[in-house]
C-alpha atoms as a PDB file:
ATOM      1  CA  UNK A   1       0.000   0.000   0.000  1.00  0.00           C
ATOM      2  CA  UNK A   2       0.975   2.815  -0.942  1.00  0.00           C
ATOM      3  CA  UNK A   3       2.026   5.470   1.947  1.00  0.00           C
ATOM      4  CA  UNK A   4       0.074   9.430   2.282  1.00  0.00           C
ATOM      5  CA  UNK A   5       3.243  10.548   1.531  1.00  0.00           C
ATOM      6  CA  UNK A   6       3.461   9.661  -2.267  1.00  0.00           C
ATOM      7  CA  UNK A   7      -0.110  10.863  -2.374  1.00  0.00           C
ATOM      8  CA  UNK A   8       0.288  14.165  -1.481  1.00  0.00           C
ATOM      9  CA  UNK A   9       3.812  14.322  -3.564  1.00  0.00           C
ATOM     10  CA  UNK A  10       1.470  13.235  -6.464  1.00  0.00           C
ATOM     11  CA  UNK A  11      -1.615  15.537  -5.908  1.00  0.00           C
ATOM     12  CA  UNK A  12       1.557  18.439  -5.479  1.00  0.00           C
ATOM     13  CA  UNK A  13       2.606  17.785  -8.979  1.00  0.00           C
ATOM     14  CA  UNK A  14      -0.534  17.609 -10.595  1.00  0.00           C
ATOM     15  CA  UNK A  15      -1.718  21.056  -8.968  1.00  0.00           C
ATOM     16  CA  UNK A  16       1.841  22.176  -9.849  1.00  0.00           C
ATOM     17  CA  UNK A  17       1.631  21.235 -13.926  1.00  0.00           C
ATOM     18  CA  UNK A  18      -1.860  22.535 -13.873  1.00  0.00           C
ATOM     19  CA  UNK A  19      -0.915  25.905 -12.368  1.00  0.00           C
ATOM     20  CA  UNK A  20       2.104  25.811 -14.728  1.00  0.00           C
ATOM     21  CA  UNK A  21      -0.479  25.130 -18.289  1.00  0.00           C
ATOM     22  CA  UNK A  22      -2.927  27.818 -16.557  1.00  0.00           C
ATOM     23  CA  UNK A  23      -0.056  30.505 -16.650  1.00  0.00           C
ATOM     24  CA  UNK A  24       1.292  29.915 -19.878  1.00  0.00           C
ATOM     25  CA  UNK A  25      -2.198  29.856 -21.218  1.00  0.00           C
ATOM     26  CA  UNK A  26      -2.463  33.560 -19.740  1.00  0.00           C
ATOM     27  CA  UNK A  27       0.379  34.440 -20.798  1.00  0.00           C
ATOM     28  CA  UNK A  28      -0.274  33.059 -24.567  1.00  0.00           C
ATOM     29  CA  UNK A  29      -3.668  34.646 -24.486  1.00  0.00           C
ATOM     30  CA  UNK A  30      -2.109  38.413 -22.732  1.00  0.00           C
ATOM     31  CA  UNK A  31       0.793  38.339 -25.604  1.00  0.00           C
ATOM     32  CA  UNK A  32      -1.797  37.293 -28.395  1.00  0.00           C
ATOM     33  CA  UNK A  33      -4.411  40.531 -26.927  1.00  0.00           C
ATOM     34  CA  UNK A  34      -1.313  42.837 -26.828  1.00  0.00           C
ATOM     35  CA  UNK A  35       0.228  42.266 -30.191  1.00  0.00           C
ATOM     36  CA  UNK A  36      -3.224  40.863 -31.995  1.00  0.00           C
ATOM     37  CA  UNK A  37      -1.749  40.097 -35.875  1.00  0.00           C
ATOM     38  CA  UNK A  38       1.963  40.485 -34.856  1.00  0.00           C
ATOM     39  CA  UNK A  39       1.317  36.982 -32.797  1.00  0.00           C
ATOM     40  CA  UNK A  40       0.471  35.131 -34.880  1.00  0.00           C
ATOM     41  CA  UNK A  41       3.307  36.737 -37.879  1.00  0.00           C
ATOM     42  CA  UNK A  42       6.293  36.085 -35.443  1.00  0.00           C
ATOM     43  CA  UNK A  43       5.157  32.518 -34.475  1.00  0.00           C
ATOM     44  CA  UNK A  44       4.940  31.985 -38.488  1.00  0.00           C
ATOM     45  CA  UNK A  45       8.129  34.226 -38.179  1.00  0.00           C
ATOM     46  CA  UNK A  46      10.282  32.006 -35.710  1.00  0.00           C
ATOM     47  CA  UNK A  47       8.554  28.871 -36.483  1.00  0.00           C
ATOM     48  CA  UNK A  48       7.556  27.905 -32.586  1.00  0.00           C
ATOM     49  CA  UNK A  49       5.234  29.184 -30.101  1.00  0.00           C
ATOM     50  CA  UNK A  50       7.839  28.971 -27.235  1.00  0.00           C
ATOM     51  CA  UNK A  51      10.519  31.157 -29.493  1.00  0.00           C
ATOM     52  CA  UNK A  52       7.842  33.238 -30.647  1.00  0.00           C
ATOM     53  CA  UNK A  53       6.194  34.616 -27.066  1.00  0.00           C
ATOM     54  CA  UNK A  54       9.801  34.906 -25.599  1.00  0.00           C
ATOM     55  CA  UNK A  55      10.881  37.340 -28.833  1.00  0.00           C
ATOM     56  CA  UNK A  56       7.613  39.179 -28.084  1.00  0.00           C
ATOM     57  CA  UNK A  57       7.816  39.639 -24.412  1.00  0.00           C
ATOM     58  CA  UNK A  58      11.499  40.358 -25.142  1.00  0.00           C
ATOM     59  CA  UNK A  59      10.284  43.350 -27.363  1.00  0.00           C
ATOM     60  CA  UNK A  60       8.041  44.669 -24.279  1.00  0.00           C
ATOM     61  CA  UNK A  61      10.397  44.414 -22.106  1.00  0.00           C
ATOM     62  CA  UNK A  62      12.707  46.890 -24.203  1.00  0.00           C
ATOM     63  CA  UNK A  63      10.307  48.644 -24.655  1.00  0.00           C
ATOM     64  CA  UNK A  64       9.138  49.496 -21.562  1.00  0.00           C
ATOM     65  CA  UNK A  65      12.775  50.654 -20.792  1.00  0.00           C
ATOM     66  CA  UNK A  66      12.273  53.740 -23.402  1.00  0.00           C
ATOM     67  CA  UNK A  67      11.382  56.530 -22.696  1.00  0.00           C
ATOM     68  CA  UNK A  68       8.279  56.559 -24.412  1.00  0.00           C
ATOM     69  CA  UNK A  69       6.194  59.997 -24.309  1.00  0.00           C
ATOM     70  CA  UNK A  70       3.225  61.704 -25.514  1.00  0.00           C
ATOM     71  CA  UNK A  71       3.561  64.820 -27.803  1.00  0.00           C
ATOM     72  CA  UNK A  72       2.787  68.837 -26.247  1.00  0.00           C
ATOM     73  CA  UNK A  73       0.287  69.607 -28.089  1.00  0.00           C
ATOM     74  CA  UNK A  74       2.028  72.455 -29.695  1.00  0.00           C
ATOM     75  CA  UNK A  75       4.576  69.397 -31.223  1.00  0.00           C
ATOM     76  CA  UNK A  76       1.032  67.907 -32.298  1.00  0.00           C
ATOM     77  CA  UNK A  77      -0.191  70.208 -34.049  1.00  0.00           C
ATOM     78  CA  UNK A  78       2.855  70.997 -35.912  1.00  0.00           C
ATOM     79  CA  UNK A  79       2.780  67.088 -37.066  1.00  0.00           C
ATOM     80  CA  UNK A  80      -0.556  67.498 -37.809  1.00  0.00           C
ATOM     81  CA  UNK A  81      -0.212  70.540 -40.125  1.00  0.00           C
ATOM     82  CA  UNK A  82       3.026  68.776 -41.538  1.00  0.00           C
ATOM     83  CA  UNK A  83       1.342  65.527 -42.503  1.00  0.00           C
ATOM     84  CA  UNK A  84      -1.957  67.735 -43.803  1.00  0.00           C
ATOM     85  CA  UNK A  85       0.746  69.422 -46.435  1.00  0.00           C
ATOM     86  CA  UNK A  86       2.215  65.972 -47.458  1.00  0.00           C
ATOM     87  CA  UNK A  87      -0.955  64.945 -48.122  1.00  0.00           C
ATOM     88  CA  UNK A  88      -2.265  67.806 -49.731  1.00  0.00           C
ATOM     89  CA  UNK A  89       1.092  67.749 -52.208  1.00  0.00           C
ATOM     90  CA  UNK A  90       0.787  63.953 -53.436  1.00  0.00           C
ATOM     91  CA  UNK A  91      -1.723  64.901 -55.958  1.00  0.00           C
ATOM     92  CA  UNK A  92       0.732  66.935 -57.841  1.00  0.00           C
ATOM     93  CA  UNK A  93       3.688  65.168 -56.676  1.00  0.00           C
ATOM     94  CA  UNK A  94       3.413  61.744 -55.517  1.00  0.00           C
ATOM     95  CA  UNK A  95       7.044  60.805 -55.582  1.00  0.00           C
ATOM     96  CA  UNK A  96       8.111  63.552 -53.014  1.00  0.00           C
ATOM     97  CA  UNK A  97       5.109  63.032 -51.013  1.00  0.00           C
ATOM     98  CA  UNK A  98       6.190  59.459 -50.277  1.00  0.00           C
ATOM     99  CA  UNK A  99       9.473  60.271 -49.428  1.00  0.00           C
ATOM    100  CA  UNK A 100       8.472  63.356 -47.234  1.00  0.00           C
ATOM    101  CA  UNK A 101       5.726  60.800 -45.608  1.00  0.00           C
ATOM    102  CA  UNK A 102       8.487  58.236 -44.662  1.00  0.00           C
ATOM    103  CA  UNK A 103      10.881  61.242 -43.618  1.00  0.00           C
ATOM    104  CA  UNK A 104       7.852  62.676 -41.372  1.00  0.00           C
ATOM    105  CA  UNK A 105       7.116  58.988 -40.065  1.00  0.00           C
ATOM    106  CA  UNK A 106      10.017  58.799 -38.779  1.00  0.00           C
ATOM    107  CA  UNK A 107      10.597  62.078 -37.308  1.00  0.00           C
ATOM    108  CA  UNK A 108       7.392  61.682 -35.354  1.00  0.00           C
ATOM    109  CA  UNK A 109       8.820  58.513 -33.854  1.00  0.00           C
ATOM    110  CA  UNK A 110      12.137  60.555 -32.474  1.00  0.00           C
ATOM    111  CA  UNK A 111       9.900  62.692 -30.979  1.00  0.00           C
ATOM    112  CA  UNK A 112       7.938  59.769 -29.364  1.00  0.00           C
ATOM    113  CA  UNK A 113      11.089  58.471 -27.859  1.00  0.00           C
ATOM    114  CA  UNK A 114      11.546  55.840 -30.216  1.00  0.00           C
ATOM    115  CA  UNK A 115      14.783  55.120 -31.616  1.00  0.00           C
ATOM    116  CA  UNK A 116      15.087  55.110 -35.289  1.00  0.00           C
ATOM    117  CA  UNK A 117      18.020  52.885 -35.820  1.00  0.00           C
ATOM    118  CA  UNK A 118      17.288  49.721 -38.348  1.00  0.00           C
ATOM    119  CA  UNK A 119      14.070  49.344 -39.727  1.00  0.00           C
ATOM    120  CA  UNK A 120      13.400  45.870 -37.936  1.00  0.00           C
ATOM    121  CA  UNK A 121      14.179  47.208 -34.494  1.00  0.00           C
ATOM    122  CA  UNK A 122      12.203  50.342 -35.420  1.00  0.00           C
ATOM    123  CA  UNK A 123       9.236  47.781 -36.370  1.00  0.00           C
ATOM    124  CA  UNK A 124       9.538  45.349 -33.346  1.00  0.00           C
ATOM    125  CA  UNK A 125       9.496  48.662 -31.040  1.00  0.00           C
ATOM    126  CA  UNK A 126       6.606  50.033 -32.449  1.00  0.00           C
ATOM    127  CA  UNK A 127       4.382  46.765 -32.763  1.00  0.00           C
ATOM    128  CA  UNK A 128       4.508  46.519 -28.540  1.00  0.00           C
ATOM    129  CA  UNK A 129       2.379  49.747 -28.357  1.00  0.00           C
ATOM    130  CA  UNK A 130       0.902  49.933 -31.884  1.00  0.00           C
ATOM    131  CA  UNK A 131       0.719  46.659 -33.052  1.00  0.00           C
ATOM    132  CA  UNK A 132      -2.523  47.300 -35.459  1.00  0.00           C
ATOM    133  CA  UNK A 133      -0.245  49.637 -37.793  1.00  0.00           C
ATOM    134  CA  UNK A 134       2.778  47.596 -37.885  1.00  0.00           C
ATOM    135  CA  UNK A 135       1.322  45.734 -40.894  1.00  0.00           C
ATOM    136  CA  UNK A 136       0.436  49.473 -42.301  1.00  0.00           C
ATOM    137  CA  UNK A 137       4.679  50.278 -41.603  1.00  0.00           C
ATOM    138  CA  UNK A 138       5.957  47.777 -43.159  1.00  0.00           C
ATOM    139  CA  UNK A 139       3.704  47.306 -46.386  1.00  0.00           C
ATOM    140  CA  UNK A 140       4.531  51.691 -47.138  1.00  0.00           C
ATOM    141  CA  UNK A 141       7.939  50.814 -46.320  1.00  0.00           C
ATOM    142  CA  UNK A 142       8.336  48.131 -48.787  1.00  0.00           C
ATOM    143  CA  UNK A 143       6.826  50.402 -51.575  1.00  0.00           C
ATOM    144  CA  UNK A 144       9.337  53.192 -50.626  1.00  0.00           C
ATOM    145  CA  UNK A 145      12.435  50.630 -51.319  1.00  0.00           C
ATOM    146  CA  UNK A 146      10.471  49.908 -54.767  1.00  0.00           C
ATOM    147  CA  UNK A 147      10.110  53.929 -54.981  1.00  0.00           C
ATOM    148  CA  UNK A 148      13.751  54.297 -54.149  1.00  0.00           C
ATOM    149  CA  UNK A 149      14.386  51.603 -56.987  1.00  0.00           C
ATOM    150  CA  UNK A 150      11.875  53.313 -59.897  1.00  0.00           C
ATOM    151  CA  UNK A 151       9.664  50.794 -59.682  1.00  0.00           C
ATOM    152  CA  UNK A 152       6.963  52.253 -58.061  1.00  0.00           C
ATOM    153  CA  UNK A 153       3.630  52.951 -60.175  1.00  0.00           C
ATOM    154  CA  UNK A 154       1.280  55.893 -59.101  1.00  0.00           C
ATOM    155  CA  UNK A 155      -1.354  53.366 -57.233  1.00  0.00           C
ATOM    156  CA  UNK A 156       1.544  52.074 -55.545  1.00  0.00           C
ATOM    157  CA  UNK A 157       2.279  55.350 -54.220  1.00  0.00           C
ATOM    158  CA  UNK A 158      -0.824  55.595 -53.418  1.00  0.00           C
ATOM    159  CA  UNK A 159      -1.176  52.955 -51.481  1.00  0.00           C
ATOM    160  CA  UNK A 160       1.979  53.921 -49.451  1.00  0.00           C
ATOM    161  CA  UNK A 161       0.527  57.079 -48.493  1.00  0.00           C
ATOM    162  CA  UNK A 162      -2.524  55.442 -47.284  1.00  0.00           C
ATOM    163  CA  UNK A 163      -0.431  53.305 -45.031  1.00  0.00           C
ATOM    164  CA  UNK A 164       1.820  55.993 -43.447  1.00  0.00           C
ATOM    165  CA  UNK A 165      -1.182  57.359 -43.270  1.00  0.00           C
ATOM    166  CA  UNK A 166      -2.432  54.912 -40.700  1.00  0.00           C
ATOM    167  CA  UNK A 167       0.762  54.555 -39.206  1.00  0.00           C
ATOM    168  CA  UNK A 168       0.978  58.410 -38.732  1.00  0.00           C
ATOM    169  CA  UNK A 169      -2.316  58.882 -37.201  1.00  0.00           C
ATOM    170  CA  UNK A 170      -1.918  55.748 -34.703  1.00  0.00           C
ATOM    171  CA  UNK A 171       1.266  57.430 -33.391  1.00  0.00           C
ATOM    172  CA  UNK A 172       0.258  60.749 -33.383  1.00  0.00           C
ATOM    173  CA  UNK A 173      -2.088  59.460 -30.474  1.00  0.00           C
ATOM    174  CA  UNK A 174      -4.595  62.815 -31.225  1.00  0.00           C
ATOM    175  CA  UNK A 175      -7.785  63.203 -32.589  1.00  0.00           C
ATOM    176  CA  UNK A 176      -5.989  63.510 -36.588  1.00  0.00           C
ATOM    177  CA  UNK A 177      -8.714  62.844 -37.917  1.00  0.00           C
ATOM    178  CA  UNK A 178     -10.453  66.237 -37.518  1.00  0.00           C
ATOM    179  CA  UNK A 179      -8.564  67.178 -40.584  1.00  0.00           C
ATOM    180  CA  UNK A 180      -9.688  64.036 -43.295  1.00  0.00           C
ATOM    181  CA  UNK A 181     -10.423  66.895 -45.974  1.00  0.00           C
ATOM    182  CA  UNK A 182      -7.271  65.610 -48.129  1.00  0.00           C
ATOM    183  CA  UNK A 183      -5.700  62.251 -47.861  1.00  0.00           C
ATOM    184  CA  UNK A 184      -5.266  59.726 -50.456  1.00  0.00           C
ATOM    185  CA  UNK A 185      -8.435  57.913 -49.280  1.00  0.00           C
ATOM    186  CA  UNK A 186     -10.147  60.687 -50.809  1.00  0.00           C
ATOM    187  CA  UNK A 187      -7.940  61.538 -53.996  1.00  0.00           C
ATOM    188  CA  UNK A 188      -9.807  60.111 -56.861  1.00  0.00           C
ATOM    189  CA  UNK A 189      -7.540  57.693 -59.593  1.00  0.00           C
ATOM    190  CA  UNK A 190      -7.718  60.280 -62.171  1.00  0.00           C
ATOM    191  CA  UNK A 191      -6.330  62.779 -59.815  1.00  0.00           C
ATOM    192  CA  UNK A 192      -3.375  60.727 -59.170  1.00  0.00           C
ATOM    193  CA  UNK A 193      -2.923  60.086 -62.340  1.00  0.00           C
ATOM    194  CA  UNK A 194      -3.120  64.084 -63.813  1.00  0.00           C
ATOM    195  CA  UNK A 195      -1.035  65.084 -60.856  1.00  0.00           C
ATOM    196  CA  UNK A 196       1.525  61.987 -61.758  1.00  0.00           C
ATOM    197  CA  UNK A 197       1.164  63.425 -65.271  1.00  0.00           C
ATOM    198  CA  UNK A 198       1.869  66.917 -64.842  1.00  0.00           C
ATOM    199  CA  UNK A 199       4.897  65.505 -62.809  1.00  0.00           C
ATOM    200  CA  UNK A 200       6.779  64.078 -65.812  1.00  0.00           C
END
């Protein structure tokens, strides 16, 4: 017969593994709430759940290191009036406007308190407390290297703008939206295309 002893050694472990699956399920499910799409990219990414959540929490954990702040609202509005000109100049230049938008992007980060060394880092920092737009980042960024390579069309553009766009307005953190008068949303294809044409 077996002695109390082993019993209670044996109902310790089982408690023990079951508190153990309940925490990493918590964790799984905190990680996959906080980073939504980004979860499930860098578990496709690293090829393992285990690798995956650590290179996430590793990224919040940096993170939360930085110095991370919120604009004045004088900064904010000078953004805001700064992204409202890119916008407004795509239709007759959509080249420039890119390239100003990716400039501006990243200037908005600095002033965050993000650092804007390589574009990965710059991505995995971002995706901890704006992990909707990181998609948006690096979709326009990917267009900008095709830009940069003249082999961008005008839609293309277009799209990019559209996707700093999102980007811009997520980090901005401000009601941007009270200016949606001009933004590529709402620049019509023939537009784009006369303001592409009158570029050549």
């Amino acid at each position: 017969m077996e002695s109390p002893v082993v019993w209670v050694l044996l109902g310790l472990v089982l408690i023990g593994a079951i508190v153990w699956i309940t925490m990493n399920r918590m964790r799984s499910q905190k990680l996959r709430q906080r980073f939504g799409p980004e979860y499930d990219r860098t578990i496709r990414e690293e090829g393992n759940v285990r690798k995956a959540e650590a290179a996430l929490a590793a990224r919040a954990k940096r993170v939360a290191k930085l110095h991370i702040r919120p604009l004045t609202p004088a900064d904010a509005e000078r953004f805001d009036s700064s992204w409202r000109g890119v916008q407004a100049r795509f239709v007759d230049d959509p080249r420039s406007a890119v390239t100003e938008a990716d400039r501006l992007v990243g200037e908005l980060m600095a002033a965050r308190g993000y650092p804007v060394g390589e574009f990965e880092q710059r991505v995995a920092d971002i995706s901890v407390d704006h992990p909707d737009v990181v998609v948006n980042y690096r979709a326009a960024r990917e267009i900008a290297v095709l830009h940069s390579e003249g082999k961008a069309n005008t839609e293309d553009l277009r799209q990019a703008m559209v996707h700093y766009r999102a980007l811009f307005r997520d980090l901005l953190e401000t009601e941007t939206a009270r200016h949606p008068d001009v933004h590529p949303d709402h620049v019509h294809h023939d537009d784009v295309v006369g303001g592409a044409r009158r570029e050549r």
